[in-house]
Protein backbone atom coordinates (compact mmCIF):
# COMPACT_ATOMS: atom_id res chain seq x y z
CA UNK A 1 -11.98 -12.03 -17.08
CA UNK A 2 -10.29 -8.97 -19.63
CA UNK A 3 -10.85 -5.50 -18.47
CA UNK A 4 -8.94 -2.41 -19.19
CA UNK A 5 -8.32 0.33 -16.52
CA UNK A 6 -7.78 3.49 -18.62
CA UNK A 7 -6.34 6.61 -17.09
CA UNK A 8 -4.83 9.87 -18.19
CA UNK A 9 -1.33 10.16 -16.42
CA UNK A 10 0.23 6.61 -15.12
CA UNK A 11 1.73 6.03 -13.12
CA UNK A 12 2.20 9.10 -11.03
CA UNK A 13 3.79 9.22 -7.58
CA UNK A 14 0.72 10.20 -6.07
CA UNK A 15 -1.39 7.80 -7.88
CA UNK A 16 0.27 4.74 -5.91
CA UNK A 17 -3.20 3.70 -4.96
CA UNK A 18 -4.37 2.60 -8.59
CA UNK A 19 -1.32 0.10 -8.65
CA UNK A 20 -2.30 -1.50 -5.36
CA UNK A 21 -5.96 -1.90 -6.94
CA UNK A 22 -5.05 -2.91 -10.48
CA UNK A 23 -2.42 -5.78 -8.53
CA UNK A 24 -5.41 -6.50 -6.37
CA UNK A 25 -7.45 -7.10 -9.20
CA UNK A 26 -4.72 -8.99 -10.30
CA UNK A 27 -4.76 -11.48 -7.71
CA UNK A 28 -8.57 -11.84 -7.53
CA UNK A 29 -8.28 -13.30 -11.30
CA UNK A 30 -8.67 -10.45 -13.88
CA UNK A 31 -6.48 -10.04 -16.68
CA UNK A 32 -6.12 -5.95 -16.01
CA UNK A 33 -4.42 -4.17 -19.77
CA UNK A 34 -3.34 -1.01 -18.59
CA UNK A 35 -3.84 1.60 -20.83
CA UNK A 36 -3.05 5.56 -20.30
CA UNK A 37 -3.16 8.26 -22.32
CA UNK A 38 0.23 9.28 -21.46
CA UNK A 39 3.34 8.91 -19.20
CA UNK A 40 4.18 10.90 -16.08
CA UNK A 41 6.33 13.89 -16.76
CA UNK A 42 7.97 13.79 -13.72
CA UNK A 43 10.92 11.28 -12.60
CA UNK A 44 9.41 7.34 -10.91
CA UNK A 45 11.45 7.11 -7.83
CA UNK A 46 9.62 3.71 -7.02
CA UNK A 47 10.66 0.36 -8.16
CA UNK A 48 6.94 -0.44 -8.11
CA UNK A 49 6.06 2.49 -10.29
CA UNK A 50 8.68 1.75 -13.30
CA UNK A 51 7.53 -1.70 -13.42
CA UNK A 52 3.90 -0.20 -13.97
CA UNK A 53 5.12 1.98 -16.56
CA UNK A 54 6.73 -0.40 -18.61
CA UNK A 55 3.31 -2.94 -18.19
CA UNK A 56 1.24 0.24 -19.24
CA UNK A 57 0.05 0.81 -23.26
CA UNK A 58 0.34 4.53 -24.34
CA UNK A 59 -2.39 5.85 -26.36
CA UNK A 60 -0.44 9.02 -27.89
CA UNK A 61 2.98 6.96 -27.99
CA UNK A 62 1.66 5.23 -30.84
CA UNK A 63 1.26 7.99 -32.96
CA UNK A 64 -1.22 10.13 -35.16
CA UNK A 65 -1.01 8.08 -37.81
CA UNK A 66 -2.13 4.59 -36.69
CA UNK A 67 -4.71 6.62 -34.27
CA UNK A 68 -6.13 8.16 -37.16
CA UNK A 69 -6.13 5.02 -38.49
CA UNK A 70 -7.86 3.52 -35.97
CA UNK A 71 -10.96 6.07 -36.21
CA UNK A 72 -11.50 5.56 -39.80
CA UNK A 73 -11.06 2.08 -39.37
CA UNK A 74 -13.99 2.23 -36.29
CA UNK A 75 -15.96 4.65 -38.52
CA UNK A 76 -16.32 2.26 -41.46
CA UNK A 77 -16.94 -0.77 -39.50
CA UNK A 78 -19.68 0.94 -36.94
CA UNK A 79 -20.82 4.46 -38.72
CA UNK A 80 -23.77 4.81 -36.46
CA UNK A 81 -22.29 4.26 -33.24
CA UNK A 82 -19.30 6.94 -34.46
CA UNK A 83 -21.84 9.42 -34.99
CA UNK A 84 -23.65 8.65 -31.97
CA UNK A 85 -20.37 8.79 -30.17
CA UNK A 86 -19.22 12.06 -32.03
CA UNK A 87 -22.56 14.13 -31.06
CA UNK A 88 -22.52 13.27 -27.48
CA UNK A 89 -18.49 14.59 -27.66
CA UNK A 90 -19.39 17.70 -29.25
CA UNK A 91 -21.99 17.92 -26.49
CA UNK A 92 -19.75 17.59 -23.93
CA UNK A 93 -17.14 19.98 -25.29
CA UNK A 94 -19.25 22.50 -25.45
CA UNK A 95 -19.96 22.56 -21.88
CA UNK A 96 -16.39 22.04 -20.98
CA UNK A 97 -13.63 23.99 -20.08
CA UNK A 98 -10.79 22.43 -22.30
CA UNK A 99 -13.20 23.10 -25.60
CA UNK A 100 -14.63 20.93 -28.40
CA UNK A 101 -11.24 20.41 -30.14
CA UNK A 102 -10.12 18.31 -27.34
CA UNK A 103 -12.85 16.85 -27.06
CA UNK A 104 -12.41 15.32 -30.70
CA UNK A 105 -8.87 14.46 -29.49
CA UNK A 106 -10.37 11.95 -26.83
CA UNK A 107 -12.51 10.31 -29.44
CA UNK A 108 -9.62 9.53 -31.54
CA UNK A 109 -8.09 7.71 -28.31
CA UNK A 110 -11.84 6.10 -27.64
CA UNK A 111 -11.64 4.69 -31.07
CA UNK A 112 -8.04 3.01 -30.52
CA UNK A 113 -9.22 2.29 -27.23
CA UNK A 114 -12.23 0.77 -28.69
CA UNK A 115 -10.79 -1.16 -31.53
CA UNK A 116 -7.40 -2.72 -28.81
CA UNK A 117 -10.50 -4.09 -26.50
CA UNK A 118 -12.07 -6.01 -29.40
CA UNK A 119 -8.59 -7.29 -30.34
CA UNK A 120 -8.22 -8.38 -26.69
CA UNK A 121 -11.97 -9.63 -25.95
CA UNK A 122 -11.81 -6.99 -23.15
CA UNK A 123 -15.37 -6.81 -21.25
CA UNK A 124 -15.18 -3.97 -19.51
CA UNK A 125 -12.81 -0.26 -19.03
CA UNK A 126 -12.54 0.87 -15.24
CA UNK A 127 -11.51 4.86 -15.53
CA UNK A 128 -10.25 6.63 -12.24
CA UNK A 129 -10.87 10.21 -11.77
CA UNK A 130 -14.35 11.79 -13.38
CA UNK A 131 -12.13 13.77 -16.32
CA UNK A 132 -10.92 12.71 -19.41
CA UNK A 133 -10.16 9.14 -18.67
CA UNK A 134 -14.30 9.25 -18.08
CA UNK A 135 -14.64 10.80 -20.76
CA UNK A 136 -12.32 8.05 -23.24
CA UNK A 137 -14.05 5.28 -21.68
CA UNK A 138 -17.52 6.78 -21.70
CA UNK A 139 -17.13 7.51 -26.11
CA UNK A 140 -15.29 3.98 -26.27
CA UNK A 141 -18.47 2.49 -25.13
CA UNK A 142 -20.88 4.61 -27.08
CA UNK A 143 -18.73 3.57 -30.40
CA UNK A 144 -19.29 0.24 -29.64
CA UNK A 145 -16.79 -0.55 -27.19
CA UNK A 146 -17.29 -2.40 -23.38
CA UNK A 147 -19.17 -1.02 -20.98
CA UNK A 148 -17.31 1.09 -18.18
CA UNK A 149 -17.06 2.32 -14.52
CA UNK A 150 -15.14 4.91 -13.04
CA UNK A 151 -13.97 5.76 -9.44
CA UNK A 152 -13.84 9.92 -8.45
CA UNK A 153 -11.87 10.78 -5.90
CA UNK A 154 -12.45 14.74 -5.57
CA UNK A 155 -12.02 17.56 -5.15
CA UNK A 156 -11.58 18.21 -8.58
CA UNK A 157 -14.62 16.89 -9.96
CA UNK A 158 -16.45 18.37 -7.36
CA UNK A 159 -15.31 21.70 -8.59
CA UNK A 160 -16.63 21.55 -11.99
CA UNK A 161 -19.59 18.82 -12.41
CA UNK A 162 -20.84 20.92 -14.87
CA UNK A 163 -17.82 21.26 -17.16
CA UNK A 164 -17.11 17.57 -16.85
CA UNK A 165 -20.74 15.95 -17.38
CA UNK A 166 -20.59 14.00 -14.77
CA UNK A 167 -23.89 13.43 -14.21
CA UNK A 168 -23.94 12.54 -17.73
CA UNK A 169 -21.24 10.05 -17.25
CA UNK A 170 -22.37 8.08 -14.16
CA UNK A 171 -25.97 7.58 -16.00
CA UNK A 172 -24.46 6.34 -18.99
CA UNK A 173 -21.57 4.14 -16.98
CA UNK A 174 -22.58 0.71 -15.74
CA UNK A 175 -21.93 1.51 -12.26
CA UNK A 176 -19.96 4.55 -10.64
CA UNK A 177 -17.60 4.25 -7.90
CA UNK A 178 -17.30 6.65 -4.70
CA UNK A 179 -14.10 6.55 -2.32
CA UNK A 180 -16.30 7.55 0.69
CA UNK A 181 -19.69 7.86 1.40
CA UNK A 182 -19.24 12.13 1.47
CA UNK A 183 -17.99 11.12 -1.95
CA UNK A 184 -21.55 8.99 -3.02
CA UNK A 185 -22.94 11.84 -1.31
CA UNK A 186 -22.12 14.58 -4.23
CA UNK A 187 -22.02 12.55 -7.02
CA UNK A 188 -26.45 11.95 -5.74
CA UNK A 189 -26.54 15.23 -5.92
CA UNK A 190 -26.18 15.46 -9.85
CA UNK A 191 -28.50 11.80 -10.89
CA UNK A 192 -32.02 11.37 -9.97
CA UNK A 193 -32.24 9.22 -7.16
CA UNK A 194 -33.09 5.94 -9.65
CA UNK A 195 -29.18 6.20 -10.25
CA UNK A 196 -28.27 6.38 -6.83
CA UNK A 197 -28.16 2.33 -6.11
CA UNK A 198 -25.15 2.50 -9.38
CA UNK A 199 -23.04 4.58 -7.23
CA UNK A 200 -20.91 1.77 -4.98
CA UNK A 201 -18.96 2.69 -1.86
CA UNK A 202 -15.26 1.43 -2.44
CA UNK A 203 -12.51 3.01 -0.47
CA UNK A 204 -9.10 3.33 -2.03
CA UNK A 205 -6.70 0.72 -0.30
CA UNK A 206 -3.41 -0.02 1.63
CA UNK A 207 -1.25 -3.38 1.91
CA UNK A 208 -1.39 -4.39 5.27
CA UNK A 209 1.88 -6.62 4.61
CA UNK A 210 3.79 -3.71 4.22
CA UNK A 211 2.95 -1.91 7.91
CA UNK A 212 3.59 -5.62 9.51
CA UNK A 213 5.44 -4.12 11.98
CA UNK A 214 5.01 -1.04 12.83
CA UNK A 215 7.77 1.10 14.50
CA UNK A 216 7.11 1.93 18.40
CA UNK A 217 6.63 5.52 18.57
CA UNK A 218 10.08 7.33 19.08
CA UNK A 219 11.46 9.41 21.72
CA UNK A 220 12.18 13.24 21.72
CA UNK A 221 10.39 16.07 21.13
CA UNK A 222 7.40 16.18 18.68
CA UNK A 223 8.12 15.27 14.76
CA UNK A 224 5.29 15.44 12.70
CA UNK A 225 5.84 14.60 8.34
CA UNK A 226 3.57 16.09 5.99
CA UNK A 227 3.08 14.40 2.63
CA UNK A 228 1.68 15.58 -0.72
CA UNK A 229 1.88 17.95 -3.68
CA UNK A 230 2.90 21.26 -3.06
CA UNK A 231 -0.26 22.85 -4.62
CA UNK A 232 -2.63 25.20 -3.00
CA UNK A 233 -5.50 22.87 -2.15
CA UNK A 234 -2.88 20.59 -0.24
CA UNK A 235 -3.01 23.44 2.33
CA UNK A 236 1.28 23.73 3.24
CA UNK A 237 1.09 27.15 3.28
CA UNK A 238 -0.45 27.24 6.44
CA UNK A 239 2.19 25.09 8.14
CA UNK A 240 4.76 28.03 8.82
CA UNK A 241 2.53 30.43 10.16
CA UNK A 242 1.10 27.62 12.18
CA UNK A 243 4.21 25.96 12.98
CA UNK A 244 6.12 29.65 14.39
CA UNK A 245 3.01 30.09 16.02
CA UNK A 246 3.02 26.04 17.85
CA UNK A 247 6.93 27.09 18.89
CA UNK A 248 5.75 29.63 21.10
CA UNK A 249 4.15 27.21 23.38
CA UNK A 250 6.07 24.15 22.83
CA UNK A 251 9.30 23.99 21.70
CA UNK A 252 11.79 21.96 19.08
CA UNK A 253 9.02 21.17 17.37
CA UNK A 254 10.29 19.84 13.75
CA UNK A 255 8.72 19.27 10.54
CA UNK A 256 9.39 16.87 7.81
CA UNK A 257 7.60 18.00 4.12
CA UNK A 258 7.79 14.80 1.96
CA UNK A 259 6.79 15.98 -2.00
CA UNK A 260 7.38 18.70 -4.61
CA UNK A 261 5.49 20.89 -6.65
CA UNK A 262 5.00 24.10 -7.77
CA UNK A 263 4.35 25.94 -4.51
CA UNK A 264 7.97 24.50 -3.66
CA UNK A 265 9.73 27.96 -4.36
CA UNK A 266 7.37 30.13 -2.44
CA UNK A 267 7.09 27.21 0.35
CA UNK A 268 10.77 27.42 1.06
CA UNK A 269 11.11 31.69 0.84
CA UNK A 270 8.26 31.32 3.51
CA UNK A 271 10.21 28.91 5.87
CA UNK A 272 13.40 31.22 5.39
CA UNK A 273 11.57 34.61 5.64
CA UNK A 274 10.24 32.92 8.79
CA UNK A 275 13.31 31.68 10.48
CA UNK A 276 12.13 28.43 10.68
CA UNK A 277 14.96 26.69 8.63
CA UNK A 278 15.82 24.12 11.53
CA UNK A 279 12.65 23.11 12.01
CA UNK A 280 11.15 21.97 8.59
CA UNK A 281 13.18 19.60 6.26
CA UNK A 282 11.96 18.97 2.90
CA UNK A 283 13.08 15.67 1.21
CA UNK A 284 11.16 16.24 -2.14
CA UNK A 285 9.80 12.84 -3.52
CA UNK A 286 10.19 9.04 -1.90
CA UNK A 287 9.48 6.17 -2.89
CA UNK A 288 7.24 3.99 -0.53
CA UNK A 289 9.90 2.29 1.49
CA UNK A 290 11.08 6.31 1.74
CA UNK A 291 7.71 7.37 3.19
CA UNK A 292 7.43 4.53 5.44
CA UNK A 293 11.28 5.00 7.31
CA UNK A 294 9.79 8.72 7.77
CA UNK A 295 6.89 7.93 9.28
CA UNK A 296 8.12 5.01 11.44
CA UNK A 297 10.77 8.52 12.68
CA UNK A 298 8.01 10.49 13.25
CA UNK A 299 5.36 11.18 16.10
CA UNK A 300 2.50 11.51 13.43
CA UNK A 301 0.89 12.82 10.63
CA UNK A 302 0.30 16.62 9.55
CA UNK A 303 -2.46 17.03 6.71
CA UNK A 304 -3.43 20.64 6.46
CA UNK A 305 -5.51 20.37 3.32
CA UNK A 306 -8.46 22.58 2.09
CA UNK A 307 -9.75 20.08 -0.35
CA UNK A 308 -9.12 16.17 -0.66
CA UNK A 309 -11.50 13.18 -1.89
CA UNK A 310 -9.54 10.83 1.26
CA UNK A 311 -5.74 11.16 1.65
CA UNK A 312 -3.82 7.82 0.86
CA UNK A 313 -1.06 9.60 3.30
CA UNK A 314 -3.97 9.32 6.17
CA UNK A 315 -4.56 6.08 5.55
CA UNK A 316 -0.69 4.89 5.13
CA UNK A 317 0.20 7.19 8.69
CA UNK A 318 -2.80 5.46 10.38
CA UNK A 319 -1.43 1.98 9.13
CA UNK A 320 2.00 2.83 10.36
CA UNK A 321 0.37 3.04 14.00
CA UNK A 322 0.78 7.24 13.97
CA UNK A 323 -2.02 9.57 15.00
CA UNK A 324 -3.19 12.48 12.24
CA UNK A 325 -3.67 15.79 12.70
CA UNK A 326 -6.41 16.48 9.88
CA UNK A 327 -8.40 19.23 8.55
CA UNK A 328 -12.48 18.55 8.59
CA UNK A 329 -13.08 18.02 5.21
CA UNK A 330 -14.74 15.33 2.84
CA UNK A 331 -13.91 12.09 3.39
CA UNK A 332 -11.34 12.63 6.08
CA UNK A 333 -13.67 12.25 9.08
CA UNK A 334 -14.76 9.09 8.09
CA UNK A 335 -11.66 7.85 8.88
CA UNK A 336 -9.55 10.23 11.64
CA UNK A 337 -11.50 10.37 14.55
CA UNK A 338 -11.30 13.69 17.04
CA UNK A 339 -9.54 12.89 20.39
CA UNK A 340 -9.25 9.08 19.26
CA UNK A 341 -7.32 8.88 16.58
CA UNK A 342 -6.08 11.87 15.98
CA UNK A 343 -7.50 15.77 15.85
CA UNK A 344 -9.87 17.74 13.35
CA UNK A 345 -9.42 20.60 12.91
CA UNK A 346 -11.24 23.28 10.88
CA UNK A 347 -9.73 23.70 7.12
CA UNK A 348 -7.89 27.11 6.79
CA UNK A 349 -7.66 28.08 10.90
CA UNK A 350 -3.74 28.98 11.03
CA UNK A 351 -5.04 29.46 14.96
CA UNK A 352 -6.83 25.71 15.41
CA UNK A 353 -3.81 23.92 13.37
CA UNK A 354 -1.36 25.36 15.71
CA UNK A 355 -3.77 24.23 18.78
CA UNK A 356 -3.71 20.91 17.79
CA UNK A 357 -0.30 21.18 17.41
CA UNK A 358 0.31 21.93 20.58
CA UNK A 359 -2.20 19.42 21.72
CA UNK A 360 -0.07 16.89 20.32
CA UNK A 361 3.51 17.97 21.69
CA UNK A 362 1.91 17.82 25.33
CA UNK A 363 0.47 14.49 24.65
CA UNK A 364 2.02 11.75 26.63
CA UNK A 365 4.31 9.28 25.11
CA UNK A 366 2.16 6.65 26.01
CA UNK A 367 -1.80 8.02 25.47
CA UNK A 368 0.14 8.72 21.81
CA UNK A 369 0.68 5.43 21.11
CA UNK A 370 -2.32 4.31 22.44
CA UNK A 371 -3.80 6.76 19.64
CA UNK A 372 -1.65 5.30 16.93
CA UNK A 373 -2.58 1.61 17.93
CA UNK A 374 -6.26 3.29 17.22
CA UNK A 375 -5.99 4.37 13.86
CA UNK A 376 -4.27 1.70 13.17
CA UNK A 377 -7.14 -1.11 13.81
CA UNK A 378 -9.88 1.46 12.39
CA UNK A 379 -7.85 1.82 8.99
CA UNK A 380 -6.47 -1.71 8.73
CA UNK A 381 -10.56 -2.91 9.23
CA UNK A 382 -11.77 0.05 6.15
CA UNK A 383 -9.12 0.20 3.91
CA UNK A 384 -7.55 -3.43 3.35
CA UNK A 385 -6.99 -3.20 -0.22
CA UNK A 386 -7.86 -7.10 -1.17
CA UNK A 387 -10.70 -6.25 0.62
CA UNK A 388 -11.85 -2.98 -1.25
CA UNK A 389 -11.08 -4.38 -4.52
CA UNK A 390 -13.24 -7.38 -3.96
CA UNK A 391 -16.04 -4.90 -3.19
CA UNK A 392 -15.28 -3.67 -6.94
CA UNK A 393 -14.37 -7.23 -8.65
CA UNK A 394 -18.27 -7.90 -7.72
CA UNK A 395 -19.21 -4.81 -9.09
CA UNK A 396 -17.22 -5.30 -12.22
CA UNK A 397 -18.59 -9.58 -12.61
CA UNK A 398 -22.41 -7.96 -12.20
CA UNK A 399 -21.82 -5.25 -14.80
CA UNK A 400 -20.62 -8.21 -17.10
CA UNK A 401 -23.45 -11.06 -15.95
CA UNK A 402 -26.12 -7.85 -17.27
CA UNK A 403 -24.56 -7.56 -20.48
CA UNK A 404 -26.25 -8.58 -23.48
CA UNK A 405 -25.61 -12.28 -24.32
CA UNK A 406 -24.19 -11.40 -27.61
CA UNK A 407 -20.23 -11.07 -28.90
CA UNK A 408 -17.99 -8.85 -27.60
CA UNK A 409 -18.31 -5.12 -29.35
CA UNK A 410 -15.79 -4.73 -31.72
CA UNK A 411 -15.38 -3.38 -35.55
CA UNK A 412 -18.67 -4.26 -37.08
CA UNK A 413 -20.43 -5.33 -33.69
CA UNK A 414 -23.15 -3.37 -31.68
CA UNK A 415 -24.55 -4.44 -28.58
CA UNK A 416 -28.25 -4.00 -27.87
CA UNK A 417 -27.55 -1.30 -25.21
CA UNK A 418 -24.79 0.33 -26.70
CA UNK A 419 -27.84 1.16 -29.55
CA UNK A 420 -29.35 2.54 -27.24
CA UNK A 421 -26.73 4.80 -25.90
């Protein structure tokens, strides 16, 4: 079966989980056509990640022109389904925050997206993240294009539901996808409950092959890594007041920041102004085999954030046999469990971080491994990815089994139901 995952940036170093699904995919039998909008702006340090990027198709690489092109081309052949497709993005970027204009933008990329899935006999577009990817797929399909799904993560479009109509895209989408059930949990909030049963359950995943063998858990004093973009919501400014604060009651404590970002400058005047330059190293970006040697070094995981859907890095620690320290947000509880696989603490107490901290450091060698050996089975048996993406290859078959027995969409073709859209 033909499907098309369509997604803004890719691939993106933080974004490794969409590879893992699309290869998944892969090996359950789907022909997957990558398709992004555009290419990272930042360097791929993974082997993995180039290779994606040179299987990926990018919409804006191949130029106004033929994109243009492409929506006069989709206007002649299928006028009413254009101008069905052109009110609903008007509507839409009125109520957003980026503006009309760019909402027109994305129907010129739904129309080459539209008119490259008829060429290809594509059945269905799977979007991640409930922005404009969504949004693409969502006016490919109501000019006549395949149906589509789309997984959101959070916190993002938890922010703004409003500004990105996603109520208005999971009613119109053939099913929606949540990456935990605090995730299906929002995204009820903004359909009427006849939706709700459209909104699957599929957690983001990890390769169990690659945390075969996990690393016992080291000697020495206490190493924690922390992992992620240097942006507010990720929560590393709290780490050096916490972490002065930790040294006071247990000491040579170190810290390992793996990432970059824009916080990166006022991260690293913190840690100085502090004192605290021989406790914290920061690498700036790894690949995976990178991340992995750190964590198989380190005691455990740090994740201070303030907002998250559910951290890959949790799930990747956990797999590596290392007990989290977590903040009590969103999705991360159905995963790190207090006192058994790691500790919760409350998102934005500098005072509770710095507890658990210390909790940690006193911990026995062994009752730490024991914790590690935890999370380990509890992740491994919720987040196999071959697993998970099974759970959305049946979602995907169904949405095609209830299409209309008629041809594929494409220039000059409506579906019954995409009338009605």
């Amino acid at each position: 079966m033909k499907i098309a995952y369509v997604l803004n940036t890719y691939p993106q170093p933080s974004h490794s989980f969409i590879r893992r699904e699309v290869q998944a995919l892969e090996r359950q039998g789907f022909e997957v056509d990558r398709i992004a909008m555009r290419a990272a702006d930042t360097e791929l340090v993974d082997d993995g990640d180039r290779a994606e990027a040179a299987a990926t198709h990018y919409v804006l690489k191949t130029g106004a022109p033929a994109l243009l092109r492409d929506l006069l081309c989709q206007t002649l052949h299928a006028p009413r389904a254009m101008l069905d497709a052109l009110r609903l993005a008007w509507r839409h970027g009125g109520r957003s925050e980026v503006g009309r204009l760019r909402h027109l933008i994305y129907l010129v990329e739904a129309a080459h997206i539209t008119r490259r899935c008829a060429a290809r006999a594509t059945l269905h577009c799977h979007a991640h993240f409930g922005t404009n990817a969504a949004t693409v797929a969502m006016l490919a399909h109501a000019m006549g294009g395949p149906h589509y799904s789309f997984t959101v993560h959070g916190p993002e479009e938890f922010d703004a539901p409003r500004a990105l109509s996603l109520g208005d895209k999971i009613t119109r989408s053939a099913f929606t996808v949540a990456i935990s059930s605090f995730g299906r949990s929002q995204l009820s909030r903004l359909v009427g409950h006849e939706i709700w049963d459209r909104i699957k359950v599929v957690h983001c995943g990890i390769e169990p092959a690659r945390f075969a063998d996990p690393a016992p858990m080291p000697d020495g004093p206490l190493h924690l890594v922390a992992i992620g973009r240097f942006v507010e919501q990720k929560g590393q400014m709290m780490l050096v007041p916490a972490l002065k604060a930790a040294l006071e009651r247990a000491p040579d404590l170190h810290l390992t920041l793996i990432g970059d970002g824009p916080l990166r400058p006022v991260l690293e005047a913190q840690i100085a102004q502090a004192g605290l330059g021989a406790y914290v190293t920061l690498t700036g970006w790894l690949d995976e085999a990178g991340v992995r040697d750190r964590l198989a070094a380190a005691h455990g995981l740090m994740m201070p954030s303030f907002a998250e859907g559910l951290p890959m890095v949790v799930m990747e620690a956990m797999a590596a046999a290392r007990p989290v320290i977590a903040t009590y947000i969103a999705g991360t509880p159905e995963l790190v469990q207090h006192g058994t696989t790691g500790w919760l603490v409350p998102a934005g107490d500098t005072d509770a971080l710095a507890d658990a901290w210390v909790a940690m450091a006193q911990t026995p060698g062994p009752e730490l491994a024991a914790m590690g050996a935890a999370a380990r089975s509890r992740v491994l048996a919720r987040h196999d990815v071959d697993t998970e993406a099974g759970k959305l290859a049946t979602h995907i078959r169904t949405a095609a089994d209830h299409r209309p027995r008629t041809q594929p969409a494409g220039p000059g073709k409506r579906t019954a139901s995409d009338t009605a859209a």
